[in-house]
Protein backbone atom coordinates (compact mmCIF):
# COMPACT_ATOMS: atom_id res chain seq x y z
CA UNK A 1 0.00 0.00 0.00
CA UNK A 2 2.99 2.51 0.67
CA UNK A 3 4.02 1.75 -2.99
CA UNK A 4 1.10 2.63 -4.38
CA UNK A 5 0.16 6.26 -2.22
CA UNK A 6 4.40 6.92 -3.79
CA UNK A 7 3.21 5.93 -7.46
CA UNK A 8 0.75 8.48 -7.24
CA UNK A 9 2.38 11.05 -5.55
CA UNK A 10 5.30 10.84 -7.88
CA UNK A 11 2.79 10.47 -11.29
CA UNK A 12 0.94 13.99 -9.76
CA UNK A 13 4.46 15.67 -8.88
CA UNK A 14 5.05 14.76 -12.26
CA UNK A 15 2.50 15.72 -14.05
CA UNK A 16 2.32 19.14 -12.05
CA UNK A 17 5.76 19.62 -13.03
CA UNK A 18 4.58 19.16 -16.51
CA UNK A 19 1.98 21.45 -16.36
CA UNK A 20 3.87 24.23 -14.82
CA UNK A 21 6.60 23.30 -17.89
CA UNK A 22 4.39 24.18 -20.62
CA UNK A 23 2.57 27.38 -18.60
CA UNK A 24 6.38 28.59 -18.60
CA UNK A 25 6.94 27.66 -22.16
CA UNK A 26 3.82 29.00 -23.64
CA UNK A 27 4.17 32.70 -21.51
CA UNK A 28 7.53 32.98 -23.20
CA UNK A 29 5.90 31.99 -26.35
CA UNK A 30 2.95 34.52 -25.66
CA UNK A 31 5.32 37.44 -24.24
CA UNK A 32 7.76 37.59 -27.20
CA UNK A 33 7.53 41.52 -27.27
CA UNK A 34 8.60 42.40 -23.03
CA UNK A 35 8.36 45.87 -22.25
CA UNK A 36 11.86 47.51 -23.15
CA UNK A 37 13.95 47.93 -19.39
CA UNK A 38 14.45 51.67 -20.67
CA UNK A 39 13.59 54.20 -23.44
CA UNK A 40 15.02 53.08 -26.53
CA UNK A 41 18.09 55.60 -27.54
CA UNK A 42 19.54 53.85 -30.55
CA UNK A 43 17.63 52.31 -34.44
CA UNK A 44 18.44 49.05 -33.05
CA UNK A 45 16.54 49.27 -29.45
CA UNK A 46 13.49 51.06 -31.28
CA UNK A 47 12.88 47.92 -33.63
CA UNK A 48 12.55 43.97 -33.20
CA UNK A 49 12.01 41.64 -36.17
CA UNK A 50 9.22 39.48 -35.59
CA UNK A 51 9.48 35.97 -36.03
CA UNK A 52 5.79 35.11 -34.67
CA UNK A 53 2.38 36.55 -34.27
CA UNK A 54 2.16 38.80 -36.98
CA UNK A 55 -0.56 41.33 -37.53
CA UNK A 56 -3.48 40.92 -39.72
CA UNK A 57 -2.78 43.72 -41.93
CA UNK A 58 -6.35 45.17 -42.69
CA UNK A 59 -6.52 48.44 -44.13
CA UNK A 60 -9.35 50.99 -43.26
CA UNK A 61 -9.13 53.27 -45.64
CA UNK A 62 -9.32 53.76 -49.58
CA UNK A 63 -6.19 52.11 -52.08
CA UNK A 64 -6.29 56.15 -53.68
CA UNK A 65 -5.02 57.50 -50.33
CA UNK A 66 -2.39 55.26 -50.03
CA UNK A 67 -1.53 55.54 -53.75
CA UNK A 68 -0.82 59.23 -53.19
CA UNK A 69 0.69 59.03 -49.80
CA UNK A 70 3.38 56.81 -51.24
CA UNK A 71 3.47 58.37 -54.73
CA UNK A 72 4.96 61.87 -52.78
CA UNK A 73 6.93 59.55 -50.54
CA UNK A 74 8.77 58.61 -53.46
CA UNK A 75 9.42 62.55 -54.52
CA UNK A 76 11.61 62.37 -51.19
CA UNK A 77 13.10 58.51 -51.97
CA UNK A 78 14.16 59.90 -55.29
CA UNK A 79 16.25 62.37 -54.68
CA UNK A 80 18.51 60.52 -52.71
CA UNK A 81 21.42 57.83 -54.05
CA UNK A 82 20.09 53.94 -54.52
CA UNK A 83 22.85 53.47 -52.08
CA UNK A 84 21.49 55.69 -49.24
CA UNK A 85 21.71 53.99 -46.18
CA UNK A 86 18.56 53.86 -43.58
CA UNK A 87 18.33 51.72 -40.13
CA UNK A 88 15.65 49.35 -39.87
CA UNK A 89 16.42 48.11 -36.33
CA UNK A 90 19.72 46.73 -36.38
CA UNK A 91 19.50 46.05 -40.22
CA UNK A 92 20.47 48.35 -42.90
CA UNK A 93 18.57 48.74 -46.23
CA UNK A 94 18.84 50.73 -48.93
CA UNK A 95 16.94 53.90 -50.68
CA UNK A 96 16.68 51.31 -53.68
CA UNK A 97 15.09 48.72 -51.37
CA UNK A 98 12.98 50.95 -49.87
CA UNK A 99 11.48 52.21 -53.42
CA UNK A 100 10.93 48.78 -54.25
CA UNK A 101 9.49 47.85 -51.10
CA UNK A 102 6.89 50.85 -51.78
CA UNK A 103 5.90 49.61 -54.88
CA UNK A 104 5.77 46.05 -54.02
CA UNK A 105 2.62 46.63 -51.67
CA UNK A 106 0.99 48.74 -54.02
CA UNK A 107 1.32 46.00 -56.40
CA UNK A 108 -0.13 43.30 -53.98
CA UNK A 109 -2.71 45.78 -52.77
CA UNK A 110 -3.87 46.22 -56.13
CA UNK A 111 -4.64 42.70 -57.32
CA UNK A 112 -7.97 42.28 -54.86
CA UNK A 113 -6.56 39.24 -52.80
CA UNK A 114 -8.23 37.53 -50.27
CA UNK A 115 -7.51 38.67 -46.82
CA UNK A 116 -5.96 35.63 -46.00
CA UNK A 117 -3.99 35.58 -49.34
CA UNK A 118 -2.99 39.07 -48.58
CA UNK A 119 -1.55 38.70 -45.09
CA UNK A 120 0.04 35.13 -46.13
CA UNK A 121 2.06 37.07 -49.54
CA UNK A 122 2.95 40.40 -46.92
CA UNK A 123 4.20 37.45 -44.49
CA UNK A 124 6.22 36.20 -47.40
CA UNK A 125 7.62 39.00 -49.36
CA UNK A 126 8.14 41.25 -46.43
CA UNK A 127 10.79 41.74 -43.47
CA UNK A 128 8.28 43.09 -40.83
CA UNK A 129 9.51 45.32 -37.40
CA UNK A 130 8.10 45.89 -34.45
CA UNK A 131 8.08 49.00 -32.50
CA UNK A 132 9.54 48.23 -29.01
CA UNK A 133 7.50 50.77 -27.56
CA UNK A 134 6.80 52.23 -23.91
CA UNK A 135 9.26 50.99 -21.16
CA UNK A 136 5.83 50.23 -18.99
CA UNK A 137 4.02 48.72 -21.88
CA UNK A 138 5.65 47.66 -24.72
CA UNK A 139 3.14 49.63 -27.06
CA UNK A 140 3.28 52.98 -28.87
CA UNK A 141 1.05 55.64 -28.00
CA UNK A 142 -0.62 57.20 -30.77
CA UNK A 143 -1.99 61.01 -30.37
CA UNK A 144 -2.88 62.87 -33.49
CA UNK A 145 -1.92 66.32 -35.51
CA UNK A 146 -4.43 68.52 -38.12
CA UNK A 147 -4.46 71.92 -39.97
CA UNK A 148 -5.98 74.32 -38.61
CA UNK A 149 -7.33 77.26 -40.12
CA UNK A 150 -7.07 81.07 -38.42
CA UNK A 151 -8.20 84.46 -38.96
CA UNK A 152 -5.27 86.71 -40.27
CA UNK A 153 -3.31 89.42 -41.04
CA UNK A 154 -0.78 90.96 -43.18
CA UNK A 155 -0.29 93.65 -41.06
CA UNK A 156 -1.18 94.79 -37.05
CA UNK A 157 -3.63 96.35 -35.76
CA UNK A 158 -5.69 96.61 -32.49
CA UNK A 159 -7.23 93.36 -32.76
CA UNK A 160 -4.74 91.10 -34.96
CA UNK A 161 -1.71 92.20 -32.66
CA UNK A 162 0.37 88.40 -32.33
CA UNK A 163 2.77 87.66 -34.84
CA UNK A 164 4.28 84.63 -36.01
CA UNK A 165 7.68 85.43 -37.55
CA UNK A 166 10.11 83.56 -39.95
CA UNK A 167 12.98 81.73 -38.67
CA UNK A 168 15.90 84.23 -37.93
CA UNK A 169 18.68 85.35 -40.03
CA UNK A 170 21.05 84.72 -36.27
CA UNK A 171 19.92 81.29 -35.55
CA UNK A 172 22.55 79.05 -35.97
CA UNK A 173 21.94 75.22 -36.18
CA UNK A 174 25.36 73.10 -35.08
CA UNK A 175 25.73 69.25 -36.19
CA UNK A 176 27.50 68.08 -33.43
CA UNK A 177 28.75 64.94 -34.99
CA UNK A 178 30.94 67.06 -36.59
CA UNK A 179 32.87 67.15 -33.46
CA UNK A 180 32.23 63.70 -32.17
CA UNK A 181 31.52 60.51 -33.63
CA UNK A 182 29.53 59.59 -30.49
CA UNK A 183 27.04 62.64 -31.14
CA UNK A 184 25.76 61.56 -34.37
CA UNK A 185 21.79 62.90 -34.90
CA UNK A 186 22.62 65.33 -31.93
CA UNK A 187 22.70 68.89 -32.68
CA UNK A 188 21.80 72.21 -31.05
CA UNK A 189 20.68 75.75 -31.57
CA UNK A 190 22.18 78.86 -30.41
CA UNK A 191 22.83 82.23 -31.23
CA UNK A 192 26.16 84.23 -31.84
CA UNK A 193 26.79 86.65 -28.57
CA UNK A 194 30.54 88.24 -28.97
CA UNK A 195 32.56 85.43 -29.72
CA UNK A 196 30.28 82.98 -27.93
CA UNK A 197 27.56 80.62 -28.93
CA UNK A 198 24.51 80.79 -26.35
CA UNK A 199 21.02 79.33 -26.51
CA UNK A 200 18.58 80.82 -28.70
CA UNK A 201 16.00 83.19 -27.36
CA UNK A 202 13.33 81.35 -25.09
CA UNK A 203 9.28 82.02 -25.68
CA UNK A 204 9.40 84.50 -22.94
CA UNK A 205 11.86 86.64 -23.99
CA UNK A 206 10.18 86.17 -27.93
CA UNK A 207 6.41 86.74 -26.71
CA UNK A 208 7.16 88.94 -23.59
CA UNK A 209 10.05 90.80 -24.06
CA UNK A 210 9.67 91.44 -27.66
CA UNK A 211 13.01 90.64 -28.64
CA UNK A 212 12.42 89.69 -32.73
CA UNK A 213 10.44 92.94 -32.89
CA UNK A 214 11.48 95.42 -35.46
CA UNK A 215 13.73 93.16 -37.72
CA UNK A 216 10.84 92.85 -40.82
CA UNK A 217 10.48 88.30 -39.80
CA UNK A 218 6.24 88.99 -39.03
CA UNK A 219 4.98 86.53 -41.51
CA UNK A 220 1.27 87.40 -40.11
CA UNK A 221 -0.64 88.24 -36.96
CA UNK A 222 -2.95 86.14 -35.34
CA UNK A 223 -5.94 87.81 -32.67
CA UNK A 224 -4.94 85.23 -30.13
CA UNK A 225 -1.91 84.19 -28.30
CA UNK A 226 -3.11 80.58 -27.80
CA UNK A 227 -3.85 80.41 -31.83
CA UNK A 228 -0.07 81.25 -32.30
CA UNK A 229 0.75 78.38 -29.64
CA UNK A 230 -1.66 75.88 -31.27
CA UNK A 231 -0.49 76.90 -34.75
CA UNK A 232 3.15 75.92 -33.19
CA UNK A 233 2.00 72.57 -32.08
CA UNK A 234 0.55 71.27 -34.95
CA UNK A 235 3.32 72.77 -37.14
CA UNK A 236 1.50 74.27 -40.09
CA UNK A 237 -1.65 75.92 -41.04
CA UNK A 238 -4.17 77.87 -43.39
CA UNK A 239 -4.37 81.38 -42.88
CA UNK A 240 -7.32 83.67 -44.12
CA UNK A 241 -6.87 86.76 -44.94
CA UNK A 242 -9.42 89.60 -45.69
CA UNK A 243 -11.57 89.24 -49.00
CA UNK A 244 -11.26 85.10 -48.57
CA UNK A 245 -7.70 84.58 -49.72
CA UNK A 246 -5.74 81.53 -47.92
CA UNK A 247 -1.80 81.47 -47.35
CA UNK A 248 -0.31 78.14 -46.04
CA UNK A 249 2.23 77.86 -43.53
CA UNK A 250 4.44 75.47 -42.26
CA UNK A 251 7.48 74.55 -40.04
CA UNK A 252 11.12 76.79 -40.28
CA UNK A 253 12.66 75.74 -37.50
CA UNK A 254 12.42 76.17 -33.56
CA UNK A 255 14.66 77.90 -30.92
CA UNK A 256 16.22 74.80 -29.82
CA UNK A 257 14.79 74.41 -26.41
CA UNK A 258 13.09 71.57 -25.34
CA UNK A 259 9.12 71.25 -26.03
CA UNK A 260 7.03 71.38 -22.59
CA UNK A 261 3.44 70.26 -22.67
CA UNK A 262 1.20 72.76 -21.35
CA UNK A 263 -1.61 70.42 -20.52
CA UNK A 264 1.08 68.57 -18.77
CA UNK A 265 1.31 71.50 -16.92
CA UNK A 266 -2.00 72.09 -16.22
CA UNK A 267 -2.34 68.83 -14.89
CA UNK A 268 0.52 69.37 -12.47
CA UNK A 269 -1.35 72.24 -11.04
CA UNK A 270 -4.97 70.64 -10.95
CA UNK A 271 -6.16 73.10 -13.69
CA UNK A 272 -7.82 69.88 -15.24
CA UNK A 273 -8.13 66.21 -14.34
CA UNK A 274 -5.93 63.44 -15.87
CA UNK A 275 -9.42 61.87 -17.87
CA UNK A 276 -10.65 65.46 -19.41
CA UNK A 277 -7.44 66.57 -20.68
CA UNK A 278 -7.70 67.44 -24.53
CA UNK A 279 -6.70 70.10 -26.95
CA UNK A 280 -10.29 71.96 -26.60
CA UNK A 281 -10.32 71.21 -22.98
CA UNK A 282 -6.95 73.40 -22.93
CA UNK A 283 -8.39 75.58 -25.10
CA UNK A 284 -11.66 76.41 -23.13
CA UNK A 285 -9.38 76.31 -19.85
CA UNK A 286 -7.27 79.30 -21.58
CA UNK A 287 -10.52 81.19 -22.56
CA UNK A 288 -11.93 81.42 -19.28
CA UNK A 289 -8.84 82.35 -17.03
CA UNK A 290 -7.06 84.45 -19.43
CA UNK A 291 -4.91 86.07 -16.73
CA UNK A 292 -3.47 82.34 -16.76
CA UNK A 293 -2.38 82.28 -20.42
CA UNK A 294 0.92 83.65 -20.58
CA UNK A 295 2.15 81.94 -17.51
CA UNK A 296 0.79 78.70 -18.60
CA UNK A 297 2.49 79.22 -22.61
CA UNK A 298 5.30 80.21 -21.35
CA UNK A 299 5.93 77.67 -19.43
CA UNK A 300 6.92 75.38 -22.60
CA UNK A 301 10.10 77.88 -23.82
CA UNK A 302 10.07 75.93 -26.90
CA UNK A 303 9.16 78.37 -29.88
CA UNK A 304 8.49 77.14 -33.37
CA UNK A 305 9.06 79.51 -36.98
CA UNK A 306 7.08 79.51 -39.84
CA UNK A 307 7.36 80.09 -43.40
CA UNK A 308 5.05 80.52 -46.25
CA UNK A 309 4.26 77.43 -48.76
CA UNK A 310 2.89 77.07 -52.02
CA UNK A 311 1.01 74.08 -50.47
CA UNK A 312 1.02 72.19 -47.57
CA UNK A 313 1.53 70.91 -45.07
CA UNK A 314 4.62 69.46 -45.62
CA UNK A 315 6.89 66.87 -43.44
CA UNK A 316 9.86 66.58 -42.49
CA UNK A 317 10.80 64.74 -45.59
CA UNK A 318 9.99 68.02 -47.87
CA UNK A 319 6.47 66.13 -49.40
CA UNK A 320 3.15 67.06 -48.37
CA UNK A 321 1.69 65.05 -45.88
CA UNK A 322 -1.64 62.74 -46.60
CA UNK A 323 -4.52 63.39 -44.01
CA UNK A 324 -4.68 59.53 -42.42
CA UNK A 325 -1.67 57.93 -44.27
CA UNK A 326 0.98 59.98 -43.44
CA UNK A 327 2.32 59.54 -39.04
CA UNK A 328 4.83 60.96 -37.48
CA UNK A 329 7.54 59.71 -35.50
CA UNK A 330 10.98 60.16 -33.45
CA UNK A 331 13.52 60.70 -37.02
CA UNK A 332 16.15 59.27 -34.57
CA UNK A 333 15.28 56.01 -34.07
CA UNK A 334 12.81 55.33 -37.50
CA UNK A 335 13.79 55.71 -40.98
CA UNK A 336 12.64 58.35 -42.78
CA UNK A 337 10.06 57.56 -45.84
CA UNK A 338 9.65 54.16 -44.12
CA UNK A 339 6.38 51.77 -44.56
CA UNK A 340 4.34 51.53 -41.74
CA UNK A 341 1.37 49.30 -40.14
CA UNK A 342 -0.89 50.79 -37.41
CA UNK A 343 -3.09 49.69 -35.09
CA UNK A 344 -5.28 51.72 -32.39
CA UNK A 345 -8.68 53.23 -32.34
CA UNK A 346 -10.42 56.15 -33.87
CA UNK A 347 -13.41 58.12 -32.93
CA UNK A 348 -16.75 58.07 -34.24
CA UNK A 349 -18.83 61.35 -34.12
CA UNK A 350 -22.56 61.63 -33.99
CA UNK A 351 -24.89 64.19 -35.55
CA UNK A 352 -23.79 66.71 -33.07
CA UNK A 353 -19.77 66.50 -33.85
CA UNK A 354 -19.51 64.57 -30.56
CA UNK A 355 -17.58 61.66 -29.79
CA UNK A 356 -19.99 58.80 -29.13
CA UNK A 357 -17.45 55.64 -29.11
CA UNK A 358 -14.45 54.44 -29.79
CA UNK A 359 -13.65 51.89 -32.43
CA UNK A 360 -9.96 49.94 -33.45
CA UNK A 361 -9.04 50.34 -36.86
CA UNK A 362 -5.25 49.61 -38.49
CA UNK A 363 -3.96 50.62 -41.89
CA UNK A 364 -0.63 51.24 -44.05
CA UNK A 365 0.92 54.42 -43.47
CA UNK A 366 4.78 56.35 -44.36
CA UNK A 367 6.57 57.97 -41.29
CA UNK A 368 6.65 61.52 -43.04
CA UNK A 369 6.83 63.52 -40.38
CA UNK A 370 8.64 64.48 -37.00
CA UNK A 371 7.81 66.37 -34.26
CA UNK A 372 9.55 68.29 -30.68
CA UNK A 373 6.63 65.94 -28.41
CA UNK A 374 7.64 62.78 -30.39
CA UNK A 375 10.18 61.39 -28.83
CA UNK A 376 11.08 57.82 -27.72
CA UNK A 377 10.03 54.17 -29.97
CA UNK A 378 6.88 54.39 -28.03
CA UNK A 379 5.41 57.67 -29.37
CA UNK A 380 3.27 57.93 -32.79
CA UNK A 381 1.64 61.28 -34.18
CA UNK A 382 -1.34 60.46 -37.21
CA UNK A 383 -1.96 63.46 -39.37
CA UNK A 384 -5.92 63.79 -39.61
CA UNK A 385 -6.30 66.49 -42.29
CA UNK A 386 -8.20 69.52 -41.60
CA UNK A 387 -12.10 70.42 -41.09
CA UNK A 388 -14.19 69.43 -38.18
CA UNK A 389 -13.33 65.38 -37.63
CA UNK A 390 -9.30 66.32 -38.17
CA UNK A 391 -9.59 68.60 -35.17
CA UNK A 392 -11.75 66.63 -32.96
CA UNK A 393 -10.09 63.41 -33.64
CA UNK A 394 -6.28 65.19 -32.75
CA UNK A 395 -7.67 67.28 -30.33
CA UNK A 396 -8.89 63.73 -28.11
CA UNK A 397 -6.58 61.21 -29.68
CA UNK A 398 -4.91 59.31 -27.19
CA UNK A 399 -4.46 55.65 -27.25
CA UNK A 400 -2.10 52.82 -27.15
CA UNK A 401 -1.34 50.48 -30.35
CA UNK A 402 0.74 48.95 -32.48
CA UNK A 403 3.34 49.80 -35.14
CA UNK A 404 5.06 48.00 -37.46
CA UNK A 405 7.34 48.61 -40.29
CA UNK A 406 7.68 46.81 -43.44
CA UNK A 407 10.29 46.13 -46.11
CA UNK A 408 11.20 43.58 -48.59
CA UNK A 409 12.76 41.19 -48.22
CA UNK A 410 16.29 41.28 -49.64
């Protein structure tokens, strides 16, 4: 009888130990993307190849979009050599490659496959990366950029009285690799002083103090401080001008300091609560405490200059960016022009223009863009477009997803 209560103690041991075996083995399986110990700093900790669980690529949006989205990507793609060299992770590929790449979805997305067709030939023909993502979370949070259109003028007067000027003649940009191999993609702005390069002039001292005034760089004024700061957010805008006619502007350059959010700092200060924060929350905050409004811009010294386009907006790449195809991200840890796949949600609006729910939605995209708030392989920024959904859906856009980037295989 002892033998026997040992047999089955030793068969449940066993089989316990079995169980707990595959648990183990199947959580590694499962958790084949862990949160990243810190923020990634380098191509190669912003990216992992994946090797299982792929997406299902599903595409929201119309084939034209993405057609003309990737059509001006490759204005940018052309004008550098086939040889260029971008970082995909710790791989290297090609301008060439990346062309083809382009092209090479287009062509699949054009021939009507299946879904399951599709996502077996993308699984096939393509080398596909993984964002690493948030430290806490291992996913990319996704907020969201628009046009916006103000009231303008060519010249001041007691209403229109808040400029936005063109970058200055005395700003001087420094590539600090030049100096030091190890500061490659680092650079900084400054001004001359004497002999002596100091930081560029802060927000205060350009809003406050007044110190551009007088030297002709007034592109326009604006009848609102916080249009100026929300013009410098979203990086470019429609202007219109008496008698209906429109000028576009986009992004100089900045004064080098770092961006602050200022609904960050309203937060801080328990202005607004963590689950009503939102662009026109900030905006209707500013409104009714305007004694508030300088303190509270001015707290982010970061200050962004303009200039005038033919059209726009444009990215960082020089093209003009597609409202829902074209995303932002840090242009020190992604490749520039690069094919991307999203996933997060969206919101759908009711009669009223309100939000009335949430819904996940994923499609192809091209990191055109950059931005002073994107920072980090866990930050994403979608271009929406302009007109009523663009604003509300940047205004309230903040959600965690996934992102992906794709290239052919060599």
């Amino acid at each position: 009888m002892k033998y026997t209560i040992d047999r089955r103690k030793k068969y449940h041991l066993l089989h316990s130990l079995g169980a707990i075996l595959t648990l183990c083995f199947l959580s590694t399986l499962f958790a084949c993307y862990p949160p990243p110990i810190r923020e990634a700093t380098e191509p190669e900790e912003a990216l992992s190849r994946v090797t299982f669980f792929y997406p299902q690529f599903t595409d929201d949006m119309d084939l034209d979009s993405l057609v003309s989205a990737i059509d001006r990507n490759l204005l940018y793609l052309d004008k550098l050599p086939g040889e260029y060299p971008f970082s995909y992770g710790s791989d290297t590929f090609t301008c060439k490659q990346v062309k083809e790449s382009e092209k090479a979805l287009l062509a699949l997305l054009s021939q009507d496959k299946q879904p399951t067709q599709l996502n077996r030939d993308i699984r096939n023909h393509f080398r596909i990366y993984k964002a690493t993502g948030r430290p806490a979370s291992a996913k990319v949070l996704f907020t969201g950029y628009f046009e916006p259109t103000f009231e303008a003028r060519l010249t001041p007067d007691p209403v229109f009285r808040y400029p936005i000027y063109r970058e200055p003649g005395d700003l001087i940009k420094i590539d600090l690799s030049l100096f030091k191999e190890k500061y490659k993609g680092e650079s900084i702005v400054g001004r001359l002083a004497g002999n002596t390069i100091v930081p560029y002039y802060t927000r205060l001292q350009i809003e406050a103090q007044k110190v551009l005034g007088g030297r002709d760089l007034e592109i326009a004024w604006l009848k609102d401080p916080v249009d100026v700061a929300f013009l410098q957010i979203q990086g470019s805008g429609r202007l219109i001008l008496p008698g209906g006619k429109t000028i576009c502007v986009g992004y100089s350059g900045s004064n080098g300091h770092p961006y602050r959010s200022i609904g960050k700092y309203l937060l801080d200060n328990g202005f607004l609560e963590r689950e009503e924060i939102s662009m026109q929350s900030i905006r209707d905050f500013l409104a009714a405490h305007p004694a508030l409004v300088q303190e509270i811009l001015n707290y982010n010294p970061s200050y962004v200059f303009f200039r005038v386009l033919d059209k726009g907006p444009l990215g960082n790449i020089g093209v003009p960016l597609t409202p829902g195809r074209s995303i932002a991200l840090d242009s020190r840890l992604f490749p520039k022009g690069a094919l991307a796949f999203i996933s997060c949600q969206k919101p759908v609006l009711g009669e009223t223009n309100t939000i009335t729910r949430w819904e996940t939605f994923s499609r192809f995209v091209l990191n055109q863009d950059t931005g002073g708030a994107i920072r980090g392989a866990g930050r994403a920024d979608i271009f929406w477009g302009s007109g009523p959904y663009a604003e509300i859906a940047a205004g309230h856009l903040k959600c965690e997803g996934e992102l992906y980037i794709l290239i052919k295989k060599p």
